[in-house]
PDB file of N, CA and C in Angstrom:
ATOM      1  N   UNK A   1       6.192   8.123  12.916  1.00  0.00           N
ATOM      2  CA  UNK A   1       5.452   6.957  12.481  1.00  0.00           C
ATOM      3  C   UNK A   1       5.953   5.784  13.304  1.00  0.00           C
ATOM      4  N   UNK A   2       5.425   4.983  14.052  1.00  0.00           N
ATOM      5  CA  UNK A   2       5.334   3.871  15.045  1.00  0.00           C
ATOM      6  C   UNK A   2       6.086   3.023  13.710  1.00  0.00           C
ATOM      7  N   UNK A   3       6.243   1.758  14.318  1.00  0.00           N
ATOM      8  CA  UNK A   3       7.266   0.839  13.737  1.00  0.00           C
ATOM      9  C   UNK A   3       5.870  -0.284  13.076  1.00  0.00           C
ATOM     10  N   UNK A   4       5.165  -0.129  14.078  1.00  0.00           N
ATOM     11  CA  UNK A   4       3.612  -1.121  13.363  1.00  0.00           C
ATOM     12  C   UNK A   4       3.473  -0.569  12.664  1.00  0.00           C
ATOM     13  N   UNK A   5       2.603   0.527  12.748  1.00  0.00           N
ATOM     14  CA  UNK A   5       2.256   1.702  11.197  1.00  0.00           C
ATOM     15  C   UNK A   5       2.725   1.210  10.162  1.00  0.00           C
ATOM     16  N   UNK A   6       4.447   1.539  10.298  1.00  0.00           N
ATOM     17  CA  UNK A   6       5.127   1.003   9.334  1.00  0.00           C
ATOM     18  C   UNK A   6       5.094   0.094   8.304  1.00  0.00           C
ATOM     19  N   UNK A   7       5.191  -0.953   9.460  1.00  0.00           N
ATOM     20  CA  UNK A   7       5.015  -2.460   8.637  1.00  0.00           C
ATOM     21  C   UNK A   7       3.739  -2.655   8.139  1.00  0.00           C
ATOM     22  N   UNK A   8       2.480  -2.111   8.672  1.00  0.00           N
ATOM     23  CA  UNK A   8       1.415  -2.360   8.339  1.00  0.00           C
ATOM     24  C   UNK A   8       1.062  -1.772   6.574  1.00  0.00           C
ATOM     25  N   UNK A   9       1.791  -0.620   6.503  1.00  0.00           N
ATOM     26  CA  UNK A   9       1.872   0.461   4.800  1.00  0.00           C
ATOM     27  C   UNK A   9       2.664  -0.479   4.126  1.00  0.00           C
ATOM     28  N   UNK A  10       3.834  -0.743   4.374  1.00  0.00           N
ATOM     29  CA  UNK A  10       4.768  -1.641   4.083  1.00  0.00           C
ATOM     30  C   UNK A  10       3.881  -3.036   3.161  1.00  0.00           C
ATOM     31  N   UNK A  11       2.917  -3.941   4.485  1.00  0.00           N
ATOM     32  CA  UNK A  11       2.689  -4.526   4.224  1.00  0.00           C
ATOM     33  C   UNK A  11       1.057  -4.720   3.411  1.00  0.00           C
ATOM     34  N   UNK A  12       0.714  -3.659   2.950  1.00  0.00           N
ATOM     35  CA  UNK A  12      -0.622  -3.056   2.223  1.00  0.00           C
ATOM     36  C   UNK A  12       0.387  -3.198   0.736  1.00  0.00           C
ATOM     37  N   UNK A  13       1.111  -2.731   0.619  1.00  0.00           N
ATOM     38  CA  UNK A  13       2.175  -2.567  -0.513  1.00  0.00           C
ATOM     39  C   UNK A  13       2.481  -3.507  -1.325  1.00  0.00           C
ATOM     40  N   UNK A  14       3.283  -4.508  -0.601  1.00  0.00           N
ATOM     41  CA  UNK A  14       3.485  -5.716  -0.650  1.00  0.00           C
ATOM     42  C   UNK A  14       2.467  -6.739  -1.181  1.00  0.00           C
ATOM     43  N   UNK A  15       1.052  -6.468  -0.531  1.00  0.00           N
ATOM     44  CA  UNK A  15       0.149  -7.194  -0.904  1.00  0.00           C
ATOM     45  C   UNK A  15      -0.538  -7.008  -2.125  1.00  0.00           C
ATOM     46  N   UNK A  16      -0.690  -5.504  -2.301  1.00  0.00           N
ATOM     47  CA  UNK A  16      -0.892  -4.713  -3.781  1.00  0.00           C
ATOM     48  C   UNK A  16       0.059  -5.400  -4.725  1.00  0.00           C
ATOM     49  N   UNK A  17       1.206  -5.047  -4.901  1.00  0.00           N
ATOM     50  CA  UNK A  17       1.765  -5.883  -5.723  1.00  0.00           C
ATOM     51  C   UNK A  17       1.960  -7.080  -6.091  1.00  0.00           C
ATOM     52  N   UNK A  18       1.865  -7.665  -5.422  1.00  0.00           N
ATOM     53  CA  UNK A  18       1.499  -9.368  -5.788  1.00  0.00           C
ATOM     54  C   UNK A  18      -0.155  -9.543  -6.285  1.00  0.00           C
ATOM     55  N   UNK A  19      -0.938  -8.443  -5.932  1.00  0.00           N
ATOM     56  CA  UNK A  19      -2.215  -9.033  -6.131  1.00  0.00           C
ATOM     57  C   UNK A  19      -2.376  -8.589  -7.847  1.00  0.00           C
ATOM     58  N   UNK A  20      -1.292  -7.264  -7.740  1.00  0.00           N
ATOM     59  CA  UNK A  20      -1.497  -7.033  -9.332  1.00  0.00           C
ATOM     60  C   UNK A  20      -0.352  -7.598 -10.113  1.00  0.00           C
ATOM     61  N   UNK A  21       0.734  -8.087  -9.825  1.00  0.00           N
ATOM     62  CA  UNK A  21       1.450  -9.013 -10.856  1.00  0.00           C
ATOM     63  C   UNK A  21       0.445 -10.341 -11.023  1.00  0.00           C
ATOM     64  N   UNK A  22      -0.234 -11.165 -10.035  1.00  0.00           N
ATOM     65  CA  UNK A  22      -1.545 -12.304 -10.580  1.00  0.00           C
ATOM     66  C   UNK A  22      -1.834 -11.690 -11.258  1.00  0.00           C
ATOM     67  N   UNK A  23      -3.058 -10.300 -11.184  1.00  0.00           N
ATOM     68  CA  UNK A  23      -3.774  -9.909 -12.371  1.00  0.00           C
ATOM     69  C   UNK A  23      -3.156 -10.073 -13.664  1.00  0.00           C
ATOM     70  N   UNK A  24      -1.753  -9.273 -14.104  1.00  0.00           N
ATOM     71  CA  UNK A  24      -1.401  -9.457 -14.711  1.00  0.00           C
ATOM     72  C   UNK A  24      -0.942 -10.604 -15.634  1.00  0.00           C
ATOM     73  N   UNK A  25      -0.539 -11.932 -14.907  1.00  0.00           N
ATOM     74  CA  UNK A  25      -0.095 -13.218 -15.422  1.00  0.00           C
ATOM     75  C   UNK A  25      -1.217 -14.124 -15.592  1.00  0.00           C
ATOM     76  N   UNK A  26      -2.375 -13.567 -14.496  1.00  0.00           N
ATOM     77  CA  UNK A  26      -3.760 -14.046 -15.323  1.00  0.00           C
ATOM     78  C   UNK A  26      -4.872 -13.495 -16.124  1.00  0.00           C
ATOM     79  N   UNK A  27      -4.392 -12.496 -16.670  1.00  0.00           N
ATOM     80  CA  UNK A  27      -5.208 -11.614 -17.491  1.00  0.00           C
ATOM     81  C   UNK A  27      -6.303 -10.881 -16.559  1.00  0.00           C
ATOM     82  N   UNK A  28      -6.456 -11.089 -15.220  1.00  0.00           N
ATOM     83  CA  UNK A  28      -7.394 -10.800 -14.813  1.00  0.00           C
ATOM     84  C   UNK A  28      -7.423  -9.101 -14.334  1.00  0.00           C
ATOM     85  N   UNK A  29      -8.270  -8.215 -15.106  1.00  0.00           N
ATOM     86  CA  UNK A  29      -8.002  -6.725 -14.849  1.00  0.00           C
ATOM     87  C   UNK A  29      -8.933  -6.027 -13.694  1.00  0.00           C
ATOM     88  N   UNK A  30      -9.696  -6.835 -12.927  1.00  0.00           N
ATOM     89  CA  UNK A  30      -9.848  -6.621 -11.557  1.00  0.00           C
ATOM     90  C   UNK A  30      -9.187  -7.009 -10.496  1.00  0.00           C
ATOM     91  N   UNK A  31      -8.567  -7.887 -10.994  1.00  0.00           N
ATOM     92  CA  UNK A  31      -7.356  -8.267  -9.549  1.00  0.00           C
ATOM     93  C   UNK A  31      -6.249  -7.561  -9.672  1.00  0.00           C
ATOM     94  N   UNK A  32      -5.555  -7.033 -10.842  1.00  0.00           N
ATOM     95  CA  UNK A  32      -5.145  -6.156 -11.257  1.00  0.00           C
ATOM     96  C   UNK A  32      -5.289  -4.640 -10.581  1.00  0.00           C
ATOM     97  N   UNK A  33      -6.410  -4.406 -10.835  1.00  0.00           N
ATOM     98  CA  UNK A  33      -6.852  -3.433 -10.275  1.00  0.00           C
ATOM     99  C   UNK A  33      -7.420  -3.171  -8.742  1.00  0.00           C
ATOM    100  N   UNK A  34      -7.285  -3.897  -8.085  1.00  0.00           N
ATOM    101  CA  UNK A  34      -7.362  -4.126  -6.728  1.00  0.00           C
ATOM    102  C   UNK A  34      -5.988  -3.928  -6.289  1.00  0.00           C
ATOM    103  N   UNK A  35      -4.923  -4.896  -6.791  1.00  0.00           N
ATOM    104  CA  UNK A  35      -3.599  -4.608  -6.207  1.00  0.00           C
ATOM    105  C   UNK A  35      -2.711  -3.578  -6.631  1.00  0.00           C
ATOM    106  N   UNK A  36      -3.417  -2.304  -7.172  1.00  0.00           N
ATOM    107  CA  UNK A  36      -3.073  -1.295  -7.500  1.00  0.00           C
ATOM    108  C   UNK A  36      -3.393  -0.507  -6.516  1.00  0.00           C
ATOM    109  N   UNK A  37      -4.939  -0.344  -6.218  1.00  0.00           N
ATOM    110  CA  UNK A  37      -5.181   0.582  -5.188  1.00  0.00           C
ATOM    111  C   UNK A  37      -5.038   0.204  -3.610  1.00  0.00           C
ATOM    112  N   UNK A  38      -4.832  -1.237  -3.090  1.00  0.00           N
ATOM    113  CA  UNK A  38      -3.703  -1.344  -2.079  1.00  0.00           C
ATOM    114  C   UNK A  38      -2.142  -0.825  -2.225  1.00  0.00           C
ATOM    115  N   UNK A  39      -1.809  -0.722  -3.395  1.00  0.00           N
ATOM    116  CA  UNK A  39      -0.169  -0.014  -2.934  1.00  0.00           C
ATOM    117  C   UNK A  39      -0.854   1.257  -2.868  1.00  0.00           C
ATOM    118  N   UNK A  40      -1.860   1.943  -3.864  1.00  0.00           N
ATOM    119  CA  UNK A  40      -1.853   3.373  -3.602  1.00  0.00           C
ATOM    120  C   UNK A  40      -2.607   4.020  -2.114  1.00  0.00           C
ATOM    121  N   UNK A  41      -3.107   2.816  -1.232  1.00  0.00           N
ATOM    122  CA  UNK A  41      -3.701   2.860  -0.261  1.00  0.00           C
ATOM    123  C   UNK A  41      -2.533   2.986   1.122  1.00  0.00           C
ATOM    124  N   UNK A  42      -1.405   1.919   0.923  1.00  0.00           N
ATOM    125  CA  UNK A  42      -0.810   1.960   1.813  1.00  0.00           C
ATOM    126  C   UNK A  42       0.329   3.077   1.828  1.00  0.00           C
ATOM    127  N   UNK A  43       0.781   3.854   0.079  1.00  0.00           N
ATOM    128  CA  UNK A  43       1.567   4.864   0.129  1.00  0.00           C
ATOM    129  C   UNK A  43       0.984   6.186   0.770  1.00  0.00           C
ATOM    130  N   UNK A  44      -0.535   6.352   0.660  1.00  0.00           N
ATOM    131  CA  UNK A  44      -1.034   7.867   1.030  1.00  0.00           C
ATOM    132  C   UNK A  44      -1.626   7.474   2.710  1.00  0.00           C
ATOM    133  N   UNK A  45      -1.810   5.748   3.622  1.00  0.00           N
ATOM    134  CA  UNK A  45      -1.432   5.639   4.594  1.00  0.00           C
ATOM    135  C   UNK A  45      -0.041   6.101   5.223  1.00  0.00           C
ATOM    136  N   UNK A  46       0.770   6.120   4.363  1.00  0.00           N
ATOM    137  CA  UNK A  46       2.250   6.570   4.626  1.00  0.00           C
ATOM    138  C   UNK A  46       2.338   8.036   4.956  1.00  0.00           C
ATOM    139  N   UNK A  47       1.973   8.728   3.500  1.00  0.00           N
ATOM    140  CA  UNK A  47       1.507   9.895   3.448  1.00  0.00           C
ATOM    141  C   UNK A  47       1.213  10.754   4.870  1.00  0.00           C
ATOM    142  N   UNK A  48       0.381  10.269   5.044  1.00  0.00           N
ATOM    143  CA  UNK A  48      -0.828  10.745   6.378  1.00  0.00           C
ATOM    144  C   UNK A  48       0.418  10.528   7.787  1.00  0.00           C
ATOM    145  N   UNK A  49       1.404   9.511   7.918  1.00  0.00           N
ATOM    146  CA  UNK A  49       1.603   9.005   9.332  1.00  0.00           C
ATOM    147  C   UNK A  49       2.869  10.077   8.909  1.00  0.00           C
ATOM    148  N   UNK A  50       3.442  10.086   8.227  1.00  0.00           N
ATOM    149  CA  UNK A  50       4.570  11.466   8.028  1.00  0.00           C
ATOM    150  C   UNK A  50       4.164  12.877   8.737  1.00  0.00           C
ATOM    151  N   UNK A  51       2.715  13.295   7.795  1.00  0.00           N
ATOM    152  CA  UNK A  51       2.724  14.618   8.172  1.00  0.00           C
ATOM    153  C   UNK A  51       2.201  14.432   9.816  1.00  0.00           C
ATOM    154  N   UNK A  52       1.676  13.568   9.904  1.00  0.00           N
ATOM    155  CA  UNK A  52       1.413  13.823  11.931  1.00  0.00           C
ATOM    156  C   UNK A  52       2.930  14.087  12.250  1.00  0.00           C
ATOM    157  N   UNK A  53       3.601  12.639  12.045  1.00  0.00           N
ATOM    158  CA  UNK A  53       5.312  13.150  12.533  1.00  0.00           C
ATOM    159  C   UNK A  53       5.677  14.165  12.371  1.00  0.00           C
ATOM    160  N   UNK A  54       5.622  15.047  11.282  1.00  0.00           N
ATOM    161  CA  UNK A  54       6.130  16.372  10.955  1.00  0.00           C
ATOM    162  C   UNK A  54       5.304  17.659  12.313  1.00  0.00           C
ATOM    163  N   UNK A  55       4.331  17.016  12.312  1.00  0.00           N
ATOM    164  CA  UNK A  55       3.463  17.940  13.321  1.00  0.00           C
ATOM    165  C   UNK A  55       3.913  17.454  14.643  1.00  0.00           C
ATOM    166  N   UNK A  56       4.426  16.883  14.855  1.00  0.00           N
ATOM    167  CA  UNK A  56       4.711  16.468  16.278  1.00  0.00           C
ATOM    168  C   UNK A  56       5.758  16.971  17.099  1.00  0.00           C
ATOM    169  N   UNK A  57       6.847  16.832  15.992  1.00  0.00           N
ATOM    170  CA  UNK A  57       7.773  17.592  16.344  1.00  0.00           C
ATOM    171  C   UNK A  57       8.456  19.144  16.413  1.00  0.00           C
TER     172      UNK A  57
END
């Protein structure tokens, strides 16, 4: 996994969670739910850049 890749899952993550702690502190259960499926977006981006690595080597 490249070092961008990285930061880029990293930073899908990051953004998920902040978008769903707002939801949370503003009751709002679509923003909520948005910054849920960015972390689960950038962990199975993760997912994916592993098994190439695993195949690569």
């Amino acid at each position: 996994m490249s070092a961008e890749d990285k930061a880029a899952n990293t930073g899908d993550k990051i953004k998920g969670k902040a978008k769903e702690v707002a939801g949370k502190v503003t009751g709002n259960e679509r923003l909520e739910a948005e910054g849920k499926a960015e972390q689960v977006k950038g962990d199975a981006k993760q997912a994916g850049e592993k098994v190439k690595d695993t195949f690569k080597h």
